[in-house]
PDB file of N, CA and C in Angstrom:
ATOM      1  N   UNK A   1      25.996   0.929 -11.508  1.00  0.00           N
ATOM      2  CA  UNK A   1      24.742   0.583 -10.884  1.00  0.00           C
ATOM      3  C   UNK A   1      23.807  -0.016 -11.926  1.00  0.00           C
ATOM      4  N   UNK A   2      22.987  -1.293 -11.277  1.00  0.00           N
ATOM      5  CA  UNK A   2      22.173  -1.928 -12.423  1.00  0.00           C
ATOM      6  C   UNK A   2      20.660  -1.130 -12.609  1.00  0.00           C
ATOM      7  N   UNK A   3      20.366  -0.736 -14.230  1.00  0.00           N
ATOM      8  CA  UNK A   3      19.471  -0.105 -14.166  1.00  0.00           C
ATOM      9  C   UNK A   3      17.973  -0.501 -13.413  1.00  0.00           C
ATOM     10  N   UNK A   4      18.001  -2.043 -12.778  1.00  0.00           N
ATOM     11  CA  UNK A   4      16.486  -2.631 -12.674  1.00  0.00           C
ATOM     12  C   UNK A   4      16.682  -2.641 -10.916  1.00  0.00           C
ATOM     13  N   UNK A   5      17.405  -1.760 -10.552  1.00  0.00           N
ATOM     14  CA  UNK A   5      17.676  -1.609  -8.721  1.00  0.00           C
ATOM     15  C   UNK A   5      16.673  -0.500  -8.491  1.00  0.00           C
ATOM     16  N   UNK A   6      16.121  -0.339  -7.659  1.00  0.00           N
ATOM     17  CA  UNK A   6      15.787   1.141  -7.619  1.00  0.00           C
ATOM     18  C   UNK A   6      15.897   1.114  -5.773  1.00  0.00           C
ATOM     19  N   UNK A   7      15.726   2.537  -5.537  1.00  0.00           N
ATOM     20  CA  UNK A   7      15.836   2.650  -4.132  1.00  0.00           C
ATOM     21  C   UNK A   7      14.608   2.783  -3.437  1.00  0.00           C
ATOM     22  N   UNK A   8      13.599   2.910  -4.183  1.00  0.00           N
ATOM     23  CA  UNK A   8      11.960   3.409  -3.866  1.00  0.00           C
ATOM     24  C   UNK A   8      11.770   2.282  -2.896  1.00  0.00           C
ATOM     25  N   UNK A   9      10.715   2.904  -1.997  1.00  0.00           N
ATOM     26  CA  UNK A   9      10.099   1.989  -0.903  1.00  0.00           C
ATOM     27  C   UNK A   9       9.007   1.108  -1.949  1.00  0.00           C
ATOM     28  N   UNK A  10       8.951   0.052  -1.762  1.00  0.00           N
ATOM     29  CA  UNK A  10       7.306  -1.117  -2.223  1.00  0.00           C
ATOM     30  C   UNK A  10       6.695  -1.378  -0.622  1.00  0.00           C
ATOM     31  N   UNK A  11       5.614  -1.326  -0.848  1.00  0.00           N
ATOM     32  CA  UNK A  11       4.898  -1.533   0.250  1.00  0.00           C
ATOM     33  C   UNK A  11       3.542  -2.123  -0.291  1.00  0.00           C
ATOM     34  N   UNK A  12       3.182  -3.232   1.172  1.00  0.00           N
ATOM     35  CA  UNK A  12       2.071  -4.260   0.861  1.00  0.00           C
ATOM     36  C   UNK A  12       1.206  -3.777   1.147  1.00  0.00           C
ATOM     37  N   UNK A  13      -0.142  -3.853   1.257  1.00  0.00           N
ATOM     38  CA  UNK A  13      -1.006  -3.112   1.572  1.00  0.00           C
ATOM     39  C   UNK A  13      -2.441  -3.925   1.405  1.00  0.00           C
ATOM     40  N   UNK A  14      -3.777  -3.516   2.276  1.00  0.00           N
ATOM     41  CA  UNK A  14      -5.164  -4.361   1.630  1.00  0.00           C
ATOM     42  C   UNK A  14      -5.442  -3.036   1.702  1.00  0.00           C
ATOM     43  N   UNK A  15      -6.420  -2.848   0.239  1.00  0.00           N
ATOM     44  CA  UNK A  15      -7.043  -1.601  -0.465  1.00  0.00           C
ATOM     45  C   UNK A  15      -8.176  -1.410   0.911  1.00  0.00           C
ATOM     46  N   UNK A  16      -8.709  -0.215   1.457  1.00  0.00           N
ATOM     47  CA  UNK A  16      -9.540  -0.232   2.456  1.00  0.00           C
ATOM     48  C   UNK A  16     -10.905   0.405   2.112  1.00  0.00           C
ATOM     49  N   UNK A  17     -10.345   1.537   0.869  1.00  0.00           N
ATOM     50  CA  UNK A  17     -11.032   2.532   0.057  1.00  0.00           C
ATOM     51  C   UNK A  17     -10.952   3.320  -1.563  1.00  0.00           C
ATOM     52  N   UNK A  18     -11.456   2.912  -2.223  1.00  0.00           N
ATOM     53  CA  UNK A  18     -11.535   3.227  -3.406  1.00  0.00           C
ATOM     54  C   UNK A  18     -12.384   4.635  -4.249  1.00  0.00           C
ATOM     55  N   UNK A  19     -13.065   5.351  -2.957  1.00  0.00           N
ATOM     56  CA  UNK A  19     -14.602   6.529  -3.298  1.00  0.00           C
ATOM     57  C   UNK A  19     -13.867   7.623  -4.296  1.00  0.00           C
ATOM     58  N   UNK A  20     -12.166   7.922  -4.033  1.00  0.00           N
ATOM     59  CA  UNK A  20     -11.573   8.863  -4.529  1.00  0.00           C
ATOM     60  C   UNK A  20     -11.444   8.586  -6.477  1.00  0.00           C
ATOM     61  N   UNK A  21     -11.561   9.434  -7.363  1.00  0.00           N
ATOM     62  CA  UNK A  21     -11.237   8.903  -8.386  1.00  0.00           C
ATOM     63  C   UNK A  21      -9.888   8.664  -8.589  1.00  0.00           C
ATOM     64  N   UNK A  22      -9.310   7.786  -9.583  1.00  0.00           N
ATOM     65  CA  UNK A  22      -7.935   6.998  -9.545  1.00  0.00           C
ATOM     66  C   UNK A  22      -6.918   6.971  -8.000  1.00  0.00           C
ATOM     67  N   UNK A  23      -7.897   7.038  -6.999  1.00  0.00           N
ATOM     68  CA  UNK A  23      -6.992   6.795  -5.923  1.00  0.00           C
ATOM     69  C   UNK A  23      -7.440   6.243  -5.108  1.00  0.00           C
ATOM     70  N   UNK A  24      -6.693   4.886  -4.128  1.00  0.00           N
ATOM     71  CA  UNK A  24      -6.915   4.346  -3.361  1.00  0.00           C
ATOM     72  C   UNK A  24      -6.640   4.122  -2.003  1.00  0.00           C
ATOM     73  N   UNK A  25      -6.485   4.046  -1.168  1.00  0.00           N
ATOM     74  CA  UNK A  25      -6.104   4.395   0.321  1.00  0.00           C
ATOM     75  C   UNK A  25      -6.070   2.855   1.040  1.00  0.00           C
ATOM     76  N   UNK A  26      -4.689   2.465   1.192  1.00  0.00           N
ATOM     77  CA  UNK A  26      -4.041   1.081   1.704  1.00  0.00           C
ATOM     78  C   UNK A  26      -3.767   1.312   3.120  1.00  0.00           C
ATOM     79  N   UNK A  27      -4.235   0.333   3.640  1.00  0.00           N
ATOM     80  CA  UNK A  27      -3.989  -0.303   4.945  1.00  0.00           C
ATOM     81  C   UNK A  27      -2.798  -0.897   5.062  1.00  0.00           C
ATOM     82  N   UNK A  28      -1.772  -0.594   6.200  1.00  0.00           N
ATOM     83  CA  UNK A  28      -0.283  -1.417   6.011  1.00  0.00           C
ATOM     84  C   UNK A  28      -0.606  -1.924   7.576  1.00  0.00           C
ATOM     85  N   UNK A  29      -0.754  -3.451   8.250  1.00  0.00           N
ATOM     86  CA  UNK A  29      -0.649  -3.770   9.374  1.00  0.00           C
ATOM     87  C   UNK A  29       0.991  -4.321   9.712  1.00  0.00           C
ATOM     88  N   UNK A  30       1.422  -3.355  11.070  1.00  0.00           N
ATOM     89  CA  UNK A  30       3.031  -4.367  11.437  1.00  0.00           C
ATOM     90  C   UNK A  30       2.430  -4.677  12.334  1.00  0.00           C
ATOM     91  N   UNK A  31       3.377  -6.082  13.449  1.00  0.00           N
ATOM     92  CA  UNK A  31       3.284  -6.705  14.247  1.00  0.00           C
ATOM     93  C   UNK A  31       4.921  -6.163  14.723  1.00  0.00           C
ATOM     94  N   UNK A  32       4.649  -5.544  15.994  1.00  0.00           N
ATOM     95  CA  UNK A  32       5.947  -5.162  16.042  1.00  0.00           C
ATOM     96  C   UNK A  32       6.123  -5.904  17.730  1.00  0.00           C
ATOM     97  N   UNK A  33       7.523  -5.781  18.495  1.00  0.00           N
ATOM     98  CA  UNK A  33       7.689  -6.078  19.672  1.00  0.00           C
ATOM     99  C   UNK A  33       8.414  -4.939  20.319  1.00  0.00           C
ATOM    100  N   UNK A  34       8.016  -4.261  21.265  1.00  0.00           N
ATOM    101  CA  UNK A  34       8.172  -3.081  22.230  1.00  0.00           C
ATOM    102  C   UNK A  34       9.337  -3.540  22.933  1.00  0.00           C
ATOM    103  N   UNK A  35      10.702  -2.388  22.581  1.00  0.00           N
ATOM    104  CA  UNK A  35      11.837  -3.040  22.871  1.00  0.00           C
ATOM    105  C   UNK A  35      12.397  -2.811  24.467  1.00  0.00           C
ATOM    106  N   UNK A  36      11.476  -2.403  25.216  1.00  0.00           N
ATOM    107  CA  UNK A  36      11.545  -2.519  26.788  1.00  0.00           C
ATOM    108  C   UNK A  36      10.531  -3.518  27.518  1.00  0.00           C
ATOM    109  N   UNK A  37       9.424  -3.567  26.663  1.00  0.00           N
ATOM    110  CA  UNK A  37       8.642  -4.464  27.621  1.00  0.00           C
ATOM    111  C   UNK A  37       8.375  -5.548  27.118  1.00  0.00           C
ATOM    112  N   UNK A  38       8.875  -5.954  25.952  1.00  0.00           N
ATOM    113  CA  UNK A  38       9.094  -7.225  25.266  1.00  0.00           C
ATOM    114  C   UNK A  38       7.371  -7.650  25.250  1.00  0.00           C
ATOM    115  N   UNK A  39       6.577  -6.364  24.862  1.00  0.00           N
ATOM    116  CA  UNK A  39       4.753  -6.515  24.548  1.00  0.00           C
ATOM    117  C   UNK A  39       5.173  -6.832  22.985  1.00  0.00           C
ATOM    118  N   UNK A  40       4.104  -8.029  22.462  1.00  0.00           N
ATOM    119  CA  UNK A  40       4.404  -7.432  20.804  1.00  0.00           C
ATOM    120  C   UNK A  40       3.054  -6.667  20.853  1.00  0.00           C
ATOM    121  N   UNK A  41       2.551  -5.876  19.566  1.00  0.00           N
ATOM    122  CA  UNK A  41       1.402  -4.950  19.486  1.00  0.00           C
ATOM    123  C   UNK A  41       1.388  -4.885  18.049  1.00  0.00           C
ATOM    124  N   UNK A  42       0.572  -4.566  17.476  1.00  0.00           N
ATOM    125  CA  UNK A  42      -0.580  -4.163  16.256  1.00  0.00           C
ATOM    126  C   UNK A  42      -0.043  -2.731  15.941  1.00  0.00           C
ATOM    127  N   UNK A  43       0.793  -2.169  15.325  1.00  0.00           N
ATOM    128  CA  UNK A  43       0.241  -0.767  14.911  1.00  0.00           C
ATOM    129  C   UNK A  43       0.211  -0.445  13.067  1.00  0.00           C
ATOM    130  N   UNK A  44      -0.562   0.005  12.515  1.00  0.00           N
ATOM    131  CA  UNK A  44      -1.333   0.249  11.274  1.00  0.00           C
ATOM    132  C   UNK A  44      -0.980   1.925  10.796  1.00  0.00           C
ATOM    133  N   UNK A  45      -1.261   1.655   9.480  1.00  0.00           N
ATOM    134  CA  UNK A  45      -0.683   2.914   8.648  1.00  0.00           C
ATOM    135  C   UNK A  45      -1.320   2.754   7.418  1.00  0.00           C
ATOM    136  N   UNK A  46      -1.661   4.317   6.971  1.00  0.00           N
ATOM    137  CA  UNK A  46      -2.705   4.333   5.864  1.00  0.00           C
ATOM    138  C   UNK A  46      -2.071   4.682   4.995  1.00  0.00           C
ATOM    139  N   UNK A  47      -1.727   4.687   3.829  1.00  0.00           N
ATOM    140  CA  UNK A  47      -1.129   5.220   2.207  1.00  0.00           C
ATOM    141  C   UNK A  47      -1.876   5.406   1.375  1.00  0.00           C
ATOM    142  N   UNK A  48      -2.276   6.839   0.667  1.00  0.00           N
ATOM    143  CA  UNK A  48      -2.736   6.897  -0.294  1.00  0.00           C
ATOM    144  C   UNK A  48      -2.098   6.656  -1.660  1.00  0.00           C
ATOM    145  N   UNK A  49      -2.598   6.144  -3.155  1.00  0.00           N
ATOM    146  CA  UNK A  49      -1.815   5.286  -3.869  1.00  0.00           C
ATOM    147  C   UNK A  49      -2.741   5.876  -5.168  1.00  0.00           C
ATOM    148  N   UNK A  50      -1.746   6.865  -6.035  1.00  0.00           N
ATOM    149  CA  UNK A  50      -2.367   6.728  -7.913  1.00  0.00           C
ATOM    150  C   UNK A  50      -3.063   5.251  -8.636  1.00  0.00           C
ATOM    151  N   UNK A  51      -4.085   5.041  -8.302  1.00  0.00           N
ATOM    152  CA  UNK A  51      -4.355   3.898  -9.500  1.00  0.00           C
ATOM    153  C   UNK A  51      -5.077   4.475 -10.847  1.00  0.00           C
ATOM    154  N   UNK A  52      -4.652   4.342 -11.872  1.00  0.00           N
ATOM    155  CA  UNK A  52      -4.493   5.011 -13.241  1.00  0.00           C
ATOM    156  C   UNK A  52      -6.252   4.999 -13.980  1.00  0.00           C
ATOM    157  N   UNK A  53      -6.442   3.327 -13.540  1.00  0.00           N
ATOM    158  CA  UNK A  53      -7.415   2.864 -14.754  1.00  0.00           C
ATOM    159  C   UNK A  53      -8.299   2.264 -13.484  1.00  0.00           C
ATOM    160  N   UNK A  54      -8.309   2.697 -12.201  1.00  0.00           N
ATOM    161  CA  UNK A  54      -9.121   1.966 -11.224  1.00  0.00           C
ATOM    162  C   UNK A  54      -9.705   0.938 -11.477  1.00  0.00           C
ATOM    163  N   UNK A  55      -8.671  -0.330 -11.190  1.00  0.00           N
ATOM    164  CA  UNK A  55      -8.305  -1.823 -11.467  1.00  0.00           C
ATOM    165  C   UNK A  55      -8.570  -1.980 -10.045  1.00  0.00           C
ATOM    166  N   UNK A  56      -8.658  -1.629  -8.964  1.00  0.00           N
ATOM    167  CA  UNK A  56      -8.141  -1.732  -7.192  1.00  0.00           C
ATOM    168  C   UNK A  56      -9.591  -2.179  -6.875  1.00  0.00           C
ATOM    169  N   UNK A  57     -10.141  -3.230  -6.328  1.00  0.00           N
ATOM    170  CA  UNK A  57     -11.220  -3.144  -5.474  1.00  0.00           C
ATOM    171  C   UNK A  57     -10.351  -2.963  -4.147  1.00  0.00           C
ATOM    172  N   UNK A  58     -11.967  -2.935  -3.232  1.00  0.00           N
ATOM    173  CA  UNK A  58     -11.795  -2.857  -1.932  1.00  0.00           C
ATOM    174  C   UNK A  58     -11.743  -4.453  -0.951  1.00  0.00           C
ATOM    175  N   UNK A  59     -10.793  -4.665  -0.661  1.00  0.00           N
ATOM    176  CA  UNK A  59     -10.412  -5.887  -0.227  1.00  0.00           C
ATOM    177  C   UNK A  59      -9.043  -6.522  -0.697  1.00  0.00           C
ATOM    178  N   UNK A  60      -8.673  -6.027  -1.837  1.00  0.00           N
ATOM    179  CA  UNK A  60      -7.269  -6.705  -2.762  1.00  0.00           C
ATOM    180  C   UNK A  60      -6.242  -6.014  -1.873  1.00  0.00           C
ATOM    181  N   UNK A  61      -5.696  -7.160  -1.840  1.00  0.00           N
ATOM    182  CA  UNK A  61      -4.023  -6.995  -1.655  1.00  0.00           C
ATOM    183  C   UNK A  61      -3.017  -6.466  -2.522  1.00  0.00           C
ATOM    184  N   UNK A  62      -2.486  -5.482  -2.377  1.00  0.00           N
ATOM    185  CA  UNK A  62      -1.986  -4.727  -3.650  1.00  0.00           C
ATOM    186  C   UNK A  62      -0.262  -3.875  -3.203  1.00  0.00           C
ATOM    187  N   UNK A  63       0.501  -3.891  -4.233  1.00  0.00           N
ATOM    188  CA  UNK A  63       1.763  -3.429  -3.882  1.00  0.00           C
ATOM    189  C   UNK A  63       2.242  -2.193  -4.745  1.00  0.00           C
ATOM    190  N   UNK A  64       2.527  -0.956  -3.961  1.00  0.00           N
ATOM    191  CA  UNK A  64       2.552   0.231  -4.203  1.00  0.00           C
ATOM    192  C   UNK A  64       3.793   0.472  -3.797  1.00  0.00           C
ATOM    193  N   UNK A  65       4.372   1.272  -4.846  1.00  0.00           N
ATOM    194  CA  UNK A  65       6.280   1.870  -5.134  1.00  0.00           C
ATOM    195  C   UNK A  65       6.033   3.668  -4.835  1.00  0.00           C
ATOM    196  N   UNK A  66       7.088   3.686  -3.871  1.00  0.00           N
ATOM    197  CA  UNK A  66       7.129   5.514  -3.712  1.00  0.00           C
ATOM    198  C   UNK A  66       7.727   6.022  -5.069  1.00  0.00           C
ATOM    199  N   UNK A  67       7.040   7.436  -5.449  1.00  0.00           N
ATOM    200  CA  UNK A  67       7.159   7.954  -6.709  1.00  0.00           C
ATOM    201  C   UNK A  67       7.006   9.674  -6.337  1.00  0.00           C
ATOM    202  N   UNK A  68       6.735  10.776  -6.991  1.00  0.00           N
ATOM    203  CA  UNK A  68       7.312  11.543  -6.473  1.00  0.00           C
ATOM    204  C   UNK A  68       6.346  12.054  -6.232  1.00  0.00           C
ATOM    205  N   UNK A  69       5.842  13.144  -5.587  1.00  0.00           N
ATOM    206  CA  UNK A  69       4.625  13.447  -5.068  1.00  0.00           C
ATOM    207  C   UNK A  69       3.374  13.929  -6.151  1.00  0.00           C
ATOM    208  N   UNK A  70       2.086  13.070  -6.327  1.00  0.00           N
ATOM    209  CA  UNK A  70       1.434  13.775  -7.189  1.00  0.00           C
ATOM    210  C   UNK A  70       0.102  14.833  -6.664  1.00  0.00           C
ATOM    211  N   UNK A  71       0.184  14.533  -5.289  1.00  0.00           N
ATOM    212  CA  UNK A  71      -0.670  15.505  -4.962  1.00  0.00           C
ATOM    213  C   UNK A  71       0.060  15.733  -3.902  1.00  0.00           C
ATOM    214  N   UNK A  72      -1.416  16.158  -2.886  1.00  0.00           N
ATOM    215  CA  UNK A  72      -0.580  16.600  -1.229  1.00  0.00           C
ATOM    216  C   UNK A  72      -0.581  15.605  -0.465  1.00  0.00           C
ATOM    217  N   UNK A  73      -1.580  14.182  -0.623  1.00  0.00           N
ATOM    218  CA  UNK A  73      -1.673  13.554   0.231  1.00  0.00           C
ATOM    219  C   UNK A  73      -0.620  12.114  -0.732  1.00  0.00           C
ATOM    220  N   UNK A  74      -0.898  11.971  -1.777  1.00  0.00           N
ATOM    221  CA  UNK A  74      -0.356  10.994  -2.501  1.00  0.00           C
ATOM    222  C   UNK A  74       1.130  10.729  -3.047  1.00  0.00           C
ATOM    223  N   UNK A  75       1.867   9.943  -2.274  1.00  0.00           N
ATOM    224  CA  UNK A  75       3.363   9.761  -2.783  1.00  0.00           C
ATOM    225  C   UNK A  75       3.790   8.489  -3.068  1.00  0.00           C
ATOM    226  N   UNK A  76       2.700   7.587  -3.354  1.00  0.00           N
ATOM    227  CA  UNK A  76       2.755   6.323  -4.330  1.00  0.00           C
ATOM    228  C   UNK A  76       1.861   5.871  -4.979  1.00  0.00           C
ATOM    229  N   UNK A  77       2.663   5.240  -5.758  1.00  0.00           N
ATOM    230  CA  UNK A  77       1.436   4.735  -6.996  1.00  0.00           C
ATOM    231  C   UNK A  77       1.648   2.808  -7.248  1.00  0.00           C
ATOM    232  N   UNK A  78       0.299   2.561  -7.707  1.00  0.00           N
ATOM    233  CA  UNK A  78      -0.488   1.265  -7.729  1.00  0.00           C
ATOM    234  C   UNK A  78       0.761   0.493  -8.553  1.00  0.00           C
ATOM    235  N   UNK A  79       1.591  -0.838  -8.360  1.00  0.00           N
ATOM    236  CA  UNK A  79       2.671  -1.176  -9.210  1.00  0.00           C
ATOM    237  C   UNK A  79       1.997  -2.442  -9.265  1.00  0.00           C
ATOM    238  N   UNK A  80       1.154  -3.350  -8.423  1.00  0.00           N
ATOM    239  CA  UNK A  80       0.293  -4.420  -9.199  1.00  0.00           C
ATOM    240  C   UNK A  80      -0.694  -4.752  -7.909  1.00  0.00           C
ATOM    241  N   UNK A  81      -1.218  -5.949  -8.190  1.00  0.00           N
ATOM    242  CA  UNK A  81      -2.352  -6.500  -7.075  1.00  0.00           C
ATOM    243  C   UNK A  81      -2.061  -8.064  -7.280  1.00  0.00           C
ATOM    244  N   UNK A  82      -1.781  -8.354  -5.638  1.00  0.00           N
ATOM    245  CA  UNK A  82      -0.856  -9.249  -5.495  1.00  0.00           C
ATOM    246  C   UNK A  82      -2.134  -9.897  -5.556  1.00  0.00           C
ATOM    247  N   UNK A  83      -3.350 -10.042  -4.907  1.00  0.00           N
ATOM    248  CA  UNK A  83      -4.395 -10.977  -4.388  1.00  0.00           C
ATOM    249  C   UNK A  83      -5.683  -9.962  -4.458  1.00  0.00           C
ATOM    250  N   UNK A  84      -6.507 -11.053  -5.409  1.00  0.00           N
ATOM    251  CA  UNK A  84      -7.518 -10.608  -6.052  1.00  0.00           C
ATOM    252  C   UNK A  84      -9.082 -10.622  -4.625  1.00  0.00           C
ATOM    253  N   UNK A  85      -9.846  -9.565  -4.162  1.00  0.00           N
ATOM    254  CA  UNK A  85     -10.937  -9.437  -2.621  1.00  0.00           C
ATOM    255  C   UNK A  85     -11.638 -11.294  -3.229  1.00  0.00           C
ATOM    256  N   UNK A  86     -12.142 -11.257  -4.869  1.00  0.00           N
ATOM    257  CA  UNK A  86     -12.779 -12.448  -5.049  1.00  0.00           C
ATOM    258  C   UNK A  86     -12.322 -14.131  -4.598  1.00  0.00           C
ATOM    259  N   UNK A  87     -10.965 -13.635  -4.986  1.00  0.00           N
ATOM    260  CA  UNK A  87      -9.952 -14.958  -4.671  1.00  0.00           C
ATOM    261  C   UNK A  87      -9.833 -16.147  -3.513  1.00  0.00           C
ATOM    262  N   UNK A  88      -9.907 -14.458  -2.368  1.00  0.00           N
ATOM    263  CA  UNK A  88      -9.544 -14.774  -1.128  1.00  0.00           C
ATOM    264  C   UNK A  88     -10.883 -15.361  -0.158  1.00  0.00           C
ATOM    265  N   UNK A  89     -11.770 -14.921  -0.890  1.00  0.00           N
ATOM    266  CA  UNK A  89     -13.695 -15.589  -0.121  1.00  0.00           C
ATOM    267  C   UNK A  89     -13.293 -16.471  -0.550  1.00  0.00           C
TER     268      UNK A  89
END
């Protein structure tokens, strides 16, 4: 097995909240399609995420790797920020 594989989930996310110290709380939106009524729909999911050196504003697009649990609510941590809140105005 190659050492640079890993099995951890990455997940995309826009930062929604930053008030916690080194932790941030990501918004994940799917677009999914309802496999009986062929509706598509909106459903959303929140992740809380270790950021070390609180680099995260609120608005950035940012990508977070599952890691092992560091609290009760937190089971990933900050792996970069794809898109900067300033960028995107």
């Amino acid at each position: 097995m190659n050492k640079n594989t890993s099995h951890k989930r990455i997940i995309v996310g826009t930062v929604i909240s930053t008030k916690n110290d080194k932790t941030i709380t990501i918004e994940v939106t799917l677009s999914e399609k309802h496999p009986l009524y062929n509706k598509n729909y909106i459903s959303t999911k929140k992740y809380r995420a270790h950021d070390e050196k609180n680099v995260a504003k609120v608005g950035d697009v940012v990508k977070i790797i599952e890691c092992r649990p560091l609290s009760a609510t937190k089971r990933f941590r900050l792996l970069e920020i794809v898109e900067s809140a300033q960028e995107s105005k």
